[in-house]
C-alpha atoms as a PDB file:
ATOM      1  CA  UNK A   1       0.000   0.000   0.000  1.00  0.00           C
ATOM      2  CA  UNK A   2       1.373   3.772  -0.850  1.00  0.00           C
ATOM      3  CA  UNK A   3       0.787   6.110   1.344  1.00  0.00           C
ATOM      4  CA  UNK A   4       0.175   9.735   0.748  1.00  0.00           C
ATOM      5  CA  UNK A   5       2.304  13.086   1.719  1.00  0.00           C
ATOM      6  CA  UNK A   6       1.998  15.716   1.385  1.00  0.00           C
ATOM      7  CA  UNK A   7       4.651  18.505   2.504  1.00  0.00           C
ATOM      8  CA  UNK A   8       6.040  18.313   5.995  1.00  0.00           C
ATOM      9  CA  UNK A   9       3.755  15.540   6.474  1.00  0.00           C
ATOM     10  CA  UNK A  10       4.763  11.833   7.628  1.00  0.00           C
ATOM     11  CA  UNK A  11       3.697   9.642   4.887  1.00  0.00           C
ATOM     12  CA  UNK A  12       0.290   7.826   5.311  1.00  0.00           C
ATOM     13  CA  UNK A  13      -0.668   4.429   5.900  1.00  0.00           C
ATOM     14  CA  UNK A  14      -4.106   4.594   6.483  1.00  0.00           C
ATOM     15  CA  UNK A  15      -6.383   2.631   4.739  1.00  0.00           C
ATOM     16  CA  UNK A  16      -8.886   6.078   4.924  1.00  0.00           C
ATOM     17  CA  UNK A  17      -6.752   8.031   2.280  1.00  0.00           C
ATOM     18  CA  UNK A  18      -9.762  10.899   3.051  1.00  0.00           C
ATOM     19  CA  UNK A  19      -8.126  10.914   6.610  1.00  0.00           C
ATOM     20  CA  UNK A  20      -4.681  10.594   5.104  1.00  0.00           C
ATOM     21  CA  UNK A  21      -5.378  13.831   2.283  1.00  0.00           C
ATOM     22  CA  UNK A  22      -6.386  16.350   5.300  1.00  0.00           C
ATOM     23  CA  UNK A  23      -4.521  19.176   5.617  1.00  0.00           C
ATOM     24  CA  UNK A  24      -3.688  20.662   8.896  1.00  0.00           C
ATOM     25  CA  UNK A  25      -4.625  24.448   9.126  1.00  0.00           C
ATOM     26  CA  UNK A  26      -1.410  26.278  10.068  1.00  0.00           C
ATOM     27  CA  UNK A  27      -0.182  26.494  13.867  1.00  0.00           C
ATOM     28  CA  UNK A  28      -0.753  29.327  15.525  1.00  0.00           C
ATOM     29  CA  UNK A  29      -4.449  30.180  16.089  1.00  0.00           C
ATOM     30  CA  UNK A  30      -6.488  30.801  18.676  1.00  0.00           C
ATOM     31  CA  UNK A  31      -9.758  29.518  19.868  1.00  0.00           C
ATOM     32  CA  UNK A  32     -11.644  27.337  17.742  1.00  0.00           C
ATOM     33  CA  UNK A  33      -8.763  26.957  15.562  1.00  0.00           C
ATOM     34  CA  UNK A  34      -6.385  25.829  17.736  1.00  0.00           C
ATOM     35  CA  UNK A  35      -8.896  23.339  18.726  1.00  0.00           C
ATOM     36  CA  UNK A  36      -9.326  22.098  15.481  1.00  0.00           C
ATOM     37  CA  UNK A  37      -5.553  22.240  15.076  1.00  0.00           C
ATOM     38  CA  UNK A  38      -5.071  19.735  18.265  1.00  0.00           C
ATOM     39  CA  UNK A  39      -7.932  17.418  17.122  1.00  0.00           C
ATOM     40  CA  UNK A  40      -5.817  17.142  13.599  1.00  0.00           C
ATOM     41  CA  UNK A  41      -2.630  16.817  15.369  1.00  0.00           C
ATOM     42  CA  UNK A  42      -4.125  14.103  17.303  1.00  0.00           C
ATOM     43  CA  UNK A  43      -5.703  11.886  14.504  1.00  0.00           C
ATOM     44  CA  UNK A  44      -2.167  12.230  12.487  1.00  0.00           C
ATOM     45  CA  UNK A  45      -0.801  10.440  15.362  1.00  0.00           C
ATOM     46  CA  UNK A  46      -3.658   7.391  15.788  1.00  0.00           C
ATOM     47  CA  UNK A  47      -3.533   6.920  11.589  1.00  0.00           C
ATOM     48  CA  UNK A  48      -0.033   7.179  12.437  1.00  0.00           C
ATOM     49  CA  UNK A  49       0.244   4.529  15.198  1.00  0.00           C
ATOM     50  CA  UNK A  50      -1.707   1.608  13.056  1.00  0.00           C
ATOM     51  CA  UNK A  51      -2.477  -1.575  15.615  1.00  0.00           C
ATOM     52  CA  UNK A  52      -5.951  -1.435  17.126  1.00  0.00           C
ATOM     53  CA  UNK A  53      -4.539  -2.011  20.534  1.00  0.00           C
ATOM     54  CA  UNK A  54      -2.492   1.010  20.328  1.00  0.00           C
ATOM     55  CA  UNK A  55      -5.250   2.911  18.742  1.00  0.00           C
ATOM     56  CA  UNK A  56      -7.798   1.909  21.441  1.00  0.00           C
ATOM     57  CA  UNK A  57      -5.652   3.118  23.926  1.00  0.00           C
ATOM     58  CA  UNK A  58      -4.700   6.415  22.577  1.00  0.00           C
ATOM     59  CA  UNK A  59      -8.506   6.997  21.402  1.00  0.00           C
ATOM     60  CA  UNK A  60      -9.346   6.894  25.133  1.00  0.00           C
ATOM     61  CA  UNK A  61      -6.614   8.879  26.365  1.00  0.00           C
ATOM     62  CA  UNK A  62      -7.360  11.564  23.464  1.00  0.00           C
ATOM     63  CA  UNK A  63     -10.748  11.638  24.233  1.00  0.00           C
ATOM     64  CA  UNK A  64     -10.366  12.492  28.123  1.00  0.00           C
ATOM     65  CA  UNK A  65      -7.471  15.314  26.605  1.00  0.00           C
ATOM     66  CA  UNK A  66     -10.170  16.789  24.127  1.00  0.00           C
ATOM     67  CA  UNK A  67     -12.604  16.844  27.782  1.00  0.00           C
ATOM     68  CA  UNK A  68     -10.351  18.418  29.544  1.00  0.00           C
ATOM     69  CA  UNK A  69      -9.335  20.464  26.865  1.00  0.00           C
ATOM     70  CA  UNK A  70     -13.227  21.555  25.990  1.00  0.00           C
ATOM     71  CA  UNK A  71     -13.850  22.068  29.520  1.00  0.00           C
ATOM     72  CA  UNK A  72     -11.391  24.244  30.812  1.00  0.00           C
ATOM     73  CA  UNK A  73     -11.853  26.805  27.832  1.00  0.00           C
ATOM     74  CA  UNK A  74     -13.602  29.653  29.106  1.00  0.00           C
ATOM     75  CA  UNK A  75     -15.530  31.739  26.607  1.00  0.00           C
ATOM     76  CA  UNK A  76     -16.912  35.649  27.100  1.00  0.00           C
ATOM     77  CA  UNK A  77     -20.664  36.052  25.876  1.00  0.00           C
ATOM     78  CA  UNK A  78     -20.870  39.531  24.977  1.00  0.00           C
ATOM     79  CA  UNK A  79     -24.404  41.770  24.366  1.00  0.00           C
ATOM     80  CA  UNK A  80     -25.299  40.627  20.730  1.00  0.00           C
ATOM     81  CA  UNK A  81     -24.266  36.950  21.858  1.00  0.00           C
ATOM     82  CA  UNK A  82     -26.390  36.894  24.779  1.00  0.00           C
ATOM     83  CA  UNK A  83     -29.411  39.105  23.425  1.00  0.00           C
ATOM     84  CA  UNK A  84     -29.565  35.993  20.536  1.00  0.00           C
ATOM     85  CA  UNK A  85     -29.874  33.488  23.253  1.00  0.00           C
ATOM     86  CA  UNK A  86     -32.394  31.335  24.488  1.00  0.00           C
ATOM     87  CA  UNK A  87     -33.413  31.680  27.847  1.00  0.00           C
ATOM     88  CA  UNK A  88     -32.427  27.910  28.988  1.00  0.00           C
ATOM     89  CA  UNK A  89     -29.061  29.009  27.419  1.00  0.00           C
ATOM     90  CA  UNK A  90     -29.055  31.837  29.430  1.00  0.00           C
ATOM     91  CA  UNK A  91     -29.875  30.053  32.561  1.00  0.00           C
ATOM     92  CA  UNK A  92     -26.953  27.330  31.770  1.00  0.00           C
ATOM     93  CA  UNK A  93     -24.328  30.314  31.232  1.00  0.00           C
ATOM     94  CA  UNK A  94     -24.956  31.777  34.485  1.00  0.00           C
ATOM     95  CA  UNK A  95     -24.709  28.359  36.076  1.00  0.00           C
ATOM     96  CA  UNK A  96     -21.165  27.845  34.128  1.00  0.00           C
ATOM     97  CA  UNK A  97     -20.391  31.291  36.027  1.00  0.00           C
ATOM     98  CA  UNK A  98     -21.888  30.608  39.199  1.00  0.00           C
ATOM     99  CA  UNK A  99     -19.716  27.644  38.990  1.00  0.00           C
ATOM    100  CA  UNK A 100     -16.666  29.036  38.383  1.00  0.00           C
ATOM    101  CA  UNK A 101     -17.319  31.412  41.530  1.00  0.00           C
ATOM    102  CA  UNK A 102     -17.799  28.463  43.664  1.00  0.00           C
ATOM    103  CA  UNK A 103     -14.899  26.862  42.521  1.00  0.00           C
ATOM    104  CA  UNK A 104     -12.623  30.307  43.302  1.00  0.00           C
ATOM    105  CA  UNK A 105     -14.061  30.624  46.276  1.00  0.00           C
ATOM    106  CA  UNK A 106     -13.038  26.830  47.467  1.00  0.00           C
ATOM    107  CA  UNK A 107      -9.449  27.366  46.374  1.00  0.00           C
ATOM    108  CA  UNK A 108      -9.693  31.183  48.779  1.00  0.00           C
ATOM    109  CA  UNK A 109      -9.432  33.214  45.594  1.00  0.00           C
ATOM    110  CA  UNK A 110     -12.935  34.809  45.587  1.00  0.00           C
ATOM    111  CA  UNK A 111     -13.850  38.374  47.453  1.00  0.00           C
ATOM    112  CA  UNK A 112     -17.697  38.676  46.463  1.00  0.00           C
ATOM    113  CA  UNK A 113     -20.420  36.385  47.035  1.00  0.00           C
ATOM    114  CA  UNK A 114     -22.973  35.248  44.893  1.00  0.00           C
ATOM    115  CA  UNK A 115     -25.965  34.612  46.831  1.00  0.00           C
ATOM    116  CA  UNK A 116     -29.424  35.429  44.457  1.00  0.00           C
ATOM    117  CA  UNK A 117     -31.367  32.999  42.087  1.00  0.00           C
ATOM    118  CA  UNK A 118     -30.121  31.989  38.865  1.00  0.00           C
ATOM    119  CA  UNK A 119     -33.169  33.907  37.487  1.00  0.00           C
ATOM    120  CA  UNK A 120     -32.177  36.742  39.973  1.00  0.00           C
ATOM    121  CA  UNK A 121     -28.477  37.065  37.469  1.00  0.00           C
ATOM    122  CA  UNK A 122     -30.820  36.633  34.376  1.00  0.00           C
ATOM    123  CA  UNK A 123     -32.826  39.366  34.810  1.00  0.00           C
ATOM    124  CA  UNK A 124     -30.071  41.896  36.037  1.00  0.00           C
ATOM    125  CA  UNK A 125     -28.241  40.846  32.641  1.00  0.00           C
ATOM    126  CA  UNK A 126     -31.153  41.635  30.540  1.00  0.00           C
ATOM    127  CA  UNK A 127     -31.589  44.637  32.547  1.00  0.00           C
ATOM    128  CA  UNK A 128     -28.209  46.204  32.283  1.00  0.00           C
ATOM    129  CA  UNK A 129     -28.340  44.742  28.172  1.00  0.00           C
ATOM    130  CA  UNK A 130     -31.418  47.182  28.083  1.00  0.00           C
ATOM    131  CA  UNK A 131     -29.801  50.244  29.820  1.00  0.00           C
ATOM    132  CA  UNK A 132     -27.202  50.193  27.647  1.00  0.00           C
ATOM    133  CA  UNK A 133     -24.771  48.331  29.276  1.00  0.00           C
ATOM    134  CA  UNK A 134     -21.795  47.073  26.283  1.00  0.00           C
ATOM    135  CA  UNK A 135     -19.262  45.324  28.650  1.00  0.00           C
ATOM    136  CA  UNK A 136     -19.349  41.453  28.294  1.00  0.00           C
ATOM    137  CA  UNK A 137     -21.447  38.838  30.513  1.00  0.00           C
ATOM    138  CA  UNK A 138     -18.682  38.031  32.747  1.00  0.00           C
ATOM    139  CA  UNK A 139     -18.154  41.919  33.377  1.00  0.00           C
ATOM    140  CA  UNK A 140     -21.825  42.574  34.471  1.00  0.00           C
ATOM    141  CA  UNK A 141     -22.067  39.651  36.464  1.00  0.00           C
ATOM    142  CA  UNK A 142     -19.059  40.305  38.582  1.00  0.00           C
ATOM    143  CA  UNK A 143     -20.571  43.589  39.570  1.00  0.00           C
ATOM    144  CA  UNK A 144     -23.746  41.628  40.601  1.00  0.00           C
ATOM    145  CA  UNK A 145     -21.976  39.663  44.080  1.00  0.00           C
ATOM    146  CA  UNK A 146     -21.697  41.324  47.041  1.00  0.00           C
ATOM    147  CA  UNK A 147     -18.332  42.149  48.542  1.00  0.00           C
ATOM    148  CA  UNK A 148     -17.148  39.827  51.053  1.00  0.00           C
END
């Protein structure tokens, strides 16, 4: 079997030559891209690898990376982001936050407490939104627990 290359790629020996003609984006992005960029980087190295043992094996351990990886990425909503939402998205955004508060505040990092409804956060985000307010999500609700 002939593999395919391309250039400053390892040759190929994938019976998938769809998976073996993907190009990598270049290095260097941010964001989605470098996302995309690790996910590439990662099949490369299971076409790259060939036994099903060692496959299996790095398909798990990839997986729990891409978690991990997906998980600890923050993102900022800002105003036209959040006006478009739904309002169960809304409602699972400021959980994401009020999680993250509760996590700084178990590692002593956290000076204001965050004490009101999820609905309570909702509504004060709409309600600055319609005042006005341009700064992102995570801006407004940081003004929104009380100091310590």
């Amino acid at each position: 079997m002939s593999g395919l290359s391309g250039s400053g790629a390892a040759t190929c020996q994938s019976t998938d030559k769809s998976v073996c003609a993907t190009q990598a984006l270049p290095c260097g992005g941010s964001g989605a891209n470098s996302e995309i960029n690790v996910a590439q980087t990662l099949l490369s190295v299971l076409v790259r690898l060939g036994t099903a043992e060692k496959m299996t094996r790095l398909v798990g351990v990839t997986a729990l990376f891409l978690l991990l990886l997906l998980s600890c990425h923050r993102t900022n909503i800002d105003r036209a982001q959040w006006q478009s939402m739904s309002a169960n998205d809304k409602t699972l955004y400021v959980r994401t936050l009020l999680g993250h508060e509760k996590t700084k505040e178990a590692k002593g990092g956290n000076d204001r407490v965050f004490t009101r409804s999820i609905d309570d956060y909702v509504k004060g985000i709409d309600d600055a939104y319609a005042h006005g307010d341009t700064r992102s999500v995570d801006a407004i609700f940081e003004t929104m627990g009380s100091p310590r």
